[in-house]
C-alpha atoms as a PDB file:
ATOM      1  CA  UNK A   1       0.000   0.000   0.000  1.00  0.00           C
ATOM      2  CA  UNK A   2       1.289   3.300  -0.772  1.00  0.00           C
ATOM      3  CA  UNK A   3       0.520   4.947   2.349  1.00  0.00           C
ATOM      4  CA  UNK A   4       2.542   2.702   4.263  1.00  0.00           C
ATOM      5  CA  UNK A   5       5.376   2.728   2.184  1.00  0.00           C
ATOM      6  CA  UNK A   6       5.447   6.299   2.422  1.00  0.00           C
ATOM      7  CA  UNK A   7       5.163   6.608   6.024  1.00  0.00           C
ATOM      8  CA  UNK A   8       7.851   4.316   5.874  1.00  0.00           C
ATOM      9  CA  UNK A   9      10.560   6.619   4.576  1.00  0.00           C
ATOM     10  CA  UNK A  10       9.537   9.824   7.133  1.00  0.00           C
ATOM     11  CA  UNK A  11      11.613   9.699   9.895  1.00  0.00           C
ATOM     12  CA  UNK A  12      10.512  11.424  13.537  1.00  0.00           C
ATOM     13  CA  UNK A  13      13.331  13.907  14.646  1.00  0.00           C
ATOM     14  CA  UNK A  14      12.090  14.904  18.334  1.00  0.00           C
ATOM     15  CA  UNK A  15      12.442  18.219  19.557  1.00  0.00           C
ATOM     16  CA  UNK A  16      13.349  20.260  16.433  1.00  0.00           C
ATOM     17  CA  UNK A  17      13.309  22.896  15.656  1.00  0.00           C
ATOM     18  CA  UNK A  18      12.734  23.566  19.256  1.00  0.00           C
ATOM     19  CA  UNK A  19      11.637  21.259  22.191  1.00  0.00           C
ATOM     20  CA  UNK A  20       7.964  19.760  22.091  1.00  0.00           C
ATOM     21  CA  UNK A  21       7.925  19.147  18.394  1.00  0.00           C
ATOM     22  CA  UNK A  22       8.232  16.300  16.597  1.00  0.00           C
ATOM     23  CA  UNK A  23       8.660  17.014  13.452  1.00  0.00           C
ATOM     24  CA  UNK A  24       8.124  14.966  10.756  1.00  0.00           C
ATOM     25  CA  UNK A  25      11.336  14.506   8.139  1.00  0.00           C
ATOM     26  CA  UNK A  26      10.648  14.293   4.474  1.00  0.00           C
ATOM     27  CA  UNK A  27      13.817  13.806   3.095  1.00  0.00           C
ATOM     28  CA  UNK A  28      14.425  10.257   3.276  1.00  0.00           C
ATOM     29  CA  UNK A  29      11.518   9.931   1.111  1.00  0.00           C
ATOM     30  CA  UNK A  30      12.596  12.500  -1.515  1.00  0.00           C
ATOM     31  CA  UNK A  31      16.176  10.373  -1.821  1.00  0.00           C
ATOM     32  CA  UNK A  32      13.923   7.347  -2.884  1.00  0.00           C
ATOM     33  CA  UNK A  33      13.660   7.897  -6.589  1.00  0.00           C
ATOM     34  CA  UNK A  34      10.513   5.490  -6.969  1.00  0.00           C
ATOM     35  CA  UNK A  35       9.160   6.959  -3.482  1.00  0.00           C
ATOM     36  CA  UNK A  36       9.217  10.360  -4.706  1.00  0.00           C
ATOM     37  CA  UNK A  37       7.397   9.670  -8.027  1.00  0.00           C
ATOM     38  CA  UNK A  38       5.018   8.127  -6.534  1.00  0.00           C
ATOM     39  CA  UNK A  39       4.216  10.434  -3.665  1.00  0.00           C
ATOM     40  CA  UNK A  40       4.413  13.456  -6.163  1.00  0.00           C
ATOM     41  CA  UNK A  41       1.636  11.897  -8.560  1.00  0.00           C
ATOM     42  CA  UNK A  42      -0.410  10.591  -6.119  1.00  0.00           C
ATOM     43  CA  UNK A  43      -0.848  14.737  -5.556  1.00  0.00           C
ATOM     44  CA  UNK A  44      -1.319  15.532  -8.789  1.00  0.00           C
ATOM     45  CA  UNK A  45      -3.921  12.825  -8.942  1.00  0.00           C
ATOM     46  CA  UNK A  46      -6.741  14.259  -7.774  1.00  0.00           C
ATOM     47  CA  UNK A  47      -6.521  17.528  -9.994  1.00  0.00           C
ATOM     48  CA  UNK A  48      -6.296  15.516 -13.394  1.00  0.00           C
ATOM     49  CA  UNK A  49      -8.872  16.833 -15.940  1.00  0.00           C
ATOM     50  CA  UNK A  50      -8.705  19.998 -13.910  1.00  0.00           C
ATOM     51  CA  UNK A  51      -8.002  23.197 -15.579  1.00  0.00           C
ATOM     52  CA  UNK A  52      -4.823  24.120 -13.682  1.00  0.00           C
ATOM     53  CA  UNK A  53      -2.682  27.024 -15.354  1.00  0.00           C
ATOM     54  CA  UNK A  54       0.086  26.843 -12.845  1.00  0.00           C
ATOM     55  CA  UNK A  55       1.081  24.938  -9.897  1.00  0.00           C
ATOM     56  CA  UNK A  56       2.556  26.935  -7.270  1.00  0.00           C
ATOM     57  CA  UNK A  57       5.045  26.108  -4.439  1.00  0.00           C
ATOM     58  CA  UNK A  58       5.598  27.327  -0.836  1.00  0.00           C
ATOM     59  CA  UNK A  59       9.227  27.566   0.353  1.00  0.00           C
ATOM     60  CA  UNK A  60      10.784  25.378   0.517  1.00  0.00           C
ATOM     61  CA  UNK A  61       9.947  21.779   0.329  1.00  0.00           C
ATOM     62  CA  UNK A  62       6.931  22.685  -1.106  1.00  0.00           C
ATOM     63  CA  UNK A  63       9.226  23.760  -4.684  1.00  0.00           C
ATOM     64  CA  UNK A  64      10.399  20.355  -4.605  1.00  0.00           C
ATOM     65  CA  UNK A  65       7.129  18.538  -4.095  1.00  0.00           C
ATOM     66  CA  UNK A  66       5.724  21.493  -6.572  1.00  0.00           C
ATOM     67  CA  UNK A  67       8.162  21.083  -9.424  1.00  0.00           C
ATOM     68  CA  UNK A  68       6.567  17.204  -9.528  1.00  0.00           C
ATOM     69  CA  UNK A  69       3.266  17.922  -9.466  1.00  0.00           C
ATOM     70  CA  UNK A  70       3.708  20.641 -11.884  1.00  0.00           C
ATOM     71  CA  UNK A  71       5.568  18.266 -14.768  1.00  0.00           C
ATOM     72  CA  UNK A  72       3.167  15.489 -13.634  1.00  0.00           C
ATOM     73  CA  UNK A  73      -0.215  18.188 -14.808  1.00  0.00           C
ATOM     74  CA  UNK A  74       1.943  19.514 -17.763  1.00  0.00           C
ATOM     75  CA  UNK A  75       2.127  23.330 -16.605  1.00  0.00           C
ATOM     76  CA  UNK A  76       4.262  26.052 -15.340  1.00  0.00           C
ATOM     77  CA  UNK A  77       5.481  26.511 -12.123  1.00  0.00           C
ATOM     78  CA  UNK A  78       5.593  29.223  -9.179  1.00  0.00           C
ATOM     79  CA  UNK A  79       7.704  29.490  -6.337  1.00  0.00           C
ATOM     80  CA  UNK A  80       6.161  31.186  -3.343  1.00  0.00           C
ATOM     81  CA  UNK A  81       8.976  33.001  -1.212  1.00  0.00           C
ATOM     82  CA  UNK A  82       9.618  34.412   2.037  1.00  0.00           C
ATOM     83  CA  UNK A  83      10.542  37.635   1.985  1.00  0.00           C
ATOM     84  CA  UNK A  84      13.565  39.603  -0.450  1.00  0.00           C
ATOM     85  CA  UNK A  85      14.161  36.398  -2.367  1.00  0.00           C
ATOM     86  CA  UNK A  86      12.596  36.727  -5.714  1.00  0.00           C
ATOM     87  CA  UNK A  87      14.294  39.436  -8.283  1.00  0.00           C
ATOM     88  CA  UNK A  88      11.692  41.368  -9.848  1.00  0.00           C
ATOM     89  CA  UNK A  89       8.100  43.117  -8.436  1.00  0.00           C
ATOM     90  CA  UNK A  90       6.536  40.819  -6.247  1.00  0.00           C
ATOM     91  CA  UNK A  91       3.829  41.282  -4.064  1.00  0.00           C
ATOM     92  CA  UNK A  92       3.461  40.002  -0.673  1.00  0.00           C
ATOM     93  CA  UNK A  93       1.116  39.255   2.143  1.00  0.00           C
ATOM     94  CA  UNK A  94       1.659  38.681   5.983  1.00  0.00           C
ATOM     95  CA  UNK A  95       0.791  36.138   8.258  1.00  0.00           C
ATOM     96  CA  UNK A  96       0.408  35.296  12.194  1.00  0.00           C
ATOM     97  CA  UNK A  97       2.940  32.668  14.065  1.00  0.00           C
ATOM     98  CA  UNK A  98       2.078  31.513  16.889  1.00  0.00           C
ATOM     99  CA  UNK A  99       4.709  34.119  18.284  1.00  0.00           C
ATOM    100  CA  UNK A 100       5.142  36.971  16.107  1.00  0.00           C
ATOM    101  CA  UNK A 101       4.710  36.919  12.236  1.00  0.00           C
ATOM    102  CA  UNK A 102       6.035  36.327   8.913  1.00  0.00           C
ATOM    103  CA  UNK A 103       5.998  37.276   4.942  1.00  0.00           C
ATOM    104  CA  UNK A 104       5.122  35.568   1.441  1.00  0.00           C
ATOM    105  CA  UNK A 105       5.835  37.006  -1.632  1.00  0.00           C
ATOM    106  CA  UNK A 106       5.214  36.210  -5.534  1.00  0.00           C
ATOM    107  CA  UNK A 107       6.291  37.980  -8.529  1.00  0.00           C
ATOM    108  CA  UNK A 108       3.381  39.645  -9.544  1.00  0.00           C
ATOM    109  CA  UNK A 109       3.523  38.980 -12.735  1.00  0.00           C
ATOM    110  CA  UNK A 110       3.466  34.831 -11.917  1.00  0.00           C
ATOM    111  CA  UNK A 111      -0.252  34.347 -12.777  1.00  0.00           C
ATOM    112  CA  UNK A 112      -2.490  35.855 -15.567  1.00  0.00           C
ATOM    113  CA  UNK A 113      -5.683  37.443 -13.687  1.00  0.00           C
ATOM    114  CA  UNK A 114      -8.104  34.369 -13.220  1.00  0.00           C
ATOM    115  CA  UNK A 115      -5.485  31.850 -13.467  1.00  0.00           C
ATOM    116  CA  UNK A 116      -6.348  28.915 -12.015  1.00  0.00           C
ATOM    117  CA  UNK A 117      -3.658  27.269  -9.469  1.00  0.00           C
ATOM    118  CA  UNK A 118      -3.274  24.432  -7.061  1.00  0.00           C
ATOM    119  CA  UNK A 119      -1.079  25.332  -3.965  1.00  0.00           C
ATOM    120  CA  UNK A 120       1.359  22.218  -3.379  1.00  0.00           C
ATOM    121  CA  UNK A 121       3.364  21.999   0.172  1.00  0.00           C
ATOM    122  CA  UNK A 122       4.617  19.503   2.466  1.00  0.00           C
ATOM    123  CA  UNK A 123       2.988  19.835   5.275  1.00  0.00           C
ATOM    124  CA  UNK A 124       0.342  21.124   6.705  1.00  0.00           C
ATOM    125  CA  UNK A 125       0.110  21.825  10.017  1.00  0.00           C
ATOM    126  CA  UNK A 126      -1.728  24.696  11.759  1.00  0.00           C
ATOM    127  CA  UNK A 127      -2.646  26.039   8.121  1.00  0.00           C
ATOM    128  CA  UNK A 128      -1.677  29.505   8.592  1.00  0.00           C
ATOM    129  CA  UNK A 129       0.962  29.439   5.820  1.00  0.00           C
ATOM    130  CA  UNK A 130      -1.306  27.903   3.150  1.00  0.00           C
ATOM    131  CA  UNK A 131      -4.206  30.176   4.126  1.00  0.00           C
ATOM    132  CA  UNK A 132      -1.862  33.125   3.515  1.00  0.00           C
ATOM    133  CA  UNK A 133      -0.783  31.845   0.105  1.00  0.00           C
ATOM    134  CA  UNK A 134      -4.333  31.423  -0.532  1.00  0.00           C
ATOM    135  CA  UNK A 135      -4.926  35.057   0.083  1.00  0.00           C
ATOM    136  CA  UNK A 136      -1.635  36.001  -1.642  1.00  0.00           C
ATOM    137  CA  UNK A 137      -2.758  34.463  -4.668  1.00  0.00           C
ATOM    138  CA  UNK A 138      -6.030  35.486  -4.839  1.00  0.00           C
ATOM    139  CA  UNK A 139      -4.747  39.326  -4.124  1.00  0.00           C
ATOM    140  CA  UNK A 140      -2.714  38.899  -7.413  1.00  0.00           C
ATOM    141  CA  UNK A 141      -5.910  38.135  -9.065  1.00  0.00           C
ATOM    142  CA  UNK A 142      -5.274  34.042  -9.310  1.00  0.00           C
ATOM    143  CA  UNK A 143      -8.357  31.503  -8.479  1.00  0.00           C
ATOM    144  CA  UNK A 144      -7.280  28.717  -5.966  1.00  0.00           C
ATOM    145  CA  UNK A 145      -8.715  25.347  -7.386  1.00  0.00           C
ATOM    146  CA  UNK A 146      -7.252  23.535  -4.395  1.00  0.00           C
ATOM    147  CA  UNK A 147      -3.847  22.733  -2.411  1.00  0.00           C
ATOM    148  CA  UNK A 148      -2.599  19.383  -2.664  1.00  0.00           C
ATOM    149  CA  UNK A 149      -0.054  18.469   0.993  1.00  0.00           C
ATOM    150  CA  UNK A 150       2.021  15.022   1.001  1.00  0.00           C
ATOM    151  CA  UNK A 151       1.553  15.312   5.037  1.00  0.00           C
ATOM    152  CA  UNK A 152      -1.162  16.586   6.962  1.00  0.00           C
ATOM    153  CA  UNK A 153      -0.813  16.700  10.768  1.00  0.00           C
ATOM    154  CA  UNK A 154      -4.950  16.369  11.565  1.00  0.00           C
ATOM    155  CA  UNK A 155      -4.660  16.772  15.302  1.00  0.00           C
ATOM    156  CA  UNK A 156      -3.062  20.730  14.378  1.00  0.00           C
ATOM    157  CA  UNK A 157      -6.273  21.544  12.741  1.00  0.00           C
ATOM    158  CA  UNK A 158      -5.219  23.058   9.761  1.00  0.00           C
ATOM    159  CA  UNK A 159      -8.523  22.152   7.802  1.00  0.00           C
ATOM    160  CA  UNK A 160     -10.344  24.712   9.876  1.00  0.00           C
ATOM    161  CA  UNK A 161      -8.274  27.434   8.493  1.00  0.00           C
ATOM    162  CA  UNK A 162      -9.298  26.503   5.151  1.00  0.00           C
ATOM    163  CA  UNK A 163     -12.760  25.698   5.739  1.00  0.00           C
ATOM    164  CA  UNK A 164     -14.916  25.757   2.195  1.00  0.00           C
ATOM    165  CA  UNK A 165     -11.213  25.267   0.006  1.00  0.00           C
ATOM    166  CA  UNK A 166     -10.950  22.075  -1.843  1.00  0.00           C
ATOM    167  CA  UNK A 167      -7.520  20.090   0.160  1.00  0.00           C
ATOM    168  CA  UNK A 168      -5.948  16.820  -0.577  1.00  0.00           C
ATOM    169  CA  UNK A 169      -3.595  15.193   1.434  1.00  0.00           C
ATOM    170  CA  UNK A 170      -1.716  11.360   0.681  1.00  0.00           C
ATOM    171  CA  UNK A 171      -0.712  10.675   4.195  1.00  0.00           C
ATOM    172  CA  UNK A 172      -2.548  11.721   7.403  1.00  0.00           C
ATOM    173  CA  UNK A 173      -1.011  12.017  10.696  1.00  0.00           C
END
């Protein structure tokens, strides 16, 4: 079964990046060549026969995973940065952390007004950073068809953040 071979290749590092967490380690899984296929179309999957004009990616796993999913639908690509990383005119939103805040930026110039995109990550968590690149991309005039995570950690409640938005997950925590 997929989902078990998945799960197989995430490894638990406790207490990182600070004490309490346990955060969940994709990397083992992106050095498995078949692994990574696999997990990458089994997110594309559910948008086939979708319109999707772009696929965009949140730093920084989320351009790996992105990239994937991106080749896999047969259209362009978008990465979604933190702040005073991309080169030309971007436009930006900002988000609450649990303690303080932080930034996401896009060129603005990444989608044509009414593009349709799907939002591609690694995890999601608490959902604040996908609900801000929700925003971000609808403030540059794009439609959101949907956001496509390889991880979702369900006891963080992230789906209540994006209550009414179409979200796919492959492996549930």
């Amino acid at each position: 079964m997929l989902e078990t071979r998945l799960k197989a290749l995430i490894r638990d590092v406790p207490d990182f990046p600070k004490p309490g967490i346990l955060f969940k380690d994709i990397t083992p899984l992106l050095g498995d060549a078949a692994a990574l296929h696999d997990a990458t179309r089994a997110m594309a999957d559910n948008y086939r026969g979708e319109r999707i004009d772009r696929v965009v990616g949140i730093e920084s796993r989320g351009f790996i995973l992105g990239a994937y999913v991106a080749r896999d639908l047969g259209v362009g690509f978008v990465p979604m940065r933190k702040p005073n990383k991309l080169p030309a005119h971007t436009t930006s939103v900002e988000y609450a952390l649990e303690y303080g805040t932080d930034r996401l930026e896009v060129h603005t110039d990444a989608v044509v007004k009414g593009g349709r995109v799907l939002i591609v990550d690694d995890v999601l968590a608490t959902g604040g950073t996908a609900r801000a690149a929700c925003d971000l991309m609808e403030r540059v005039g794009a439609e959101v068809v949907g956001l496509s995570f390889l991880v979702i950690l369900d006891f963080l409640k992230g789906r209540q953040r994006l209550e009414g938005r179409r979200l796919d997950t492959v492996l549930t925590y």
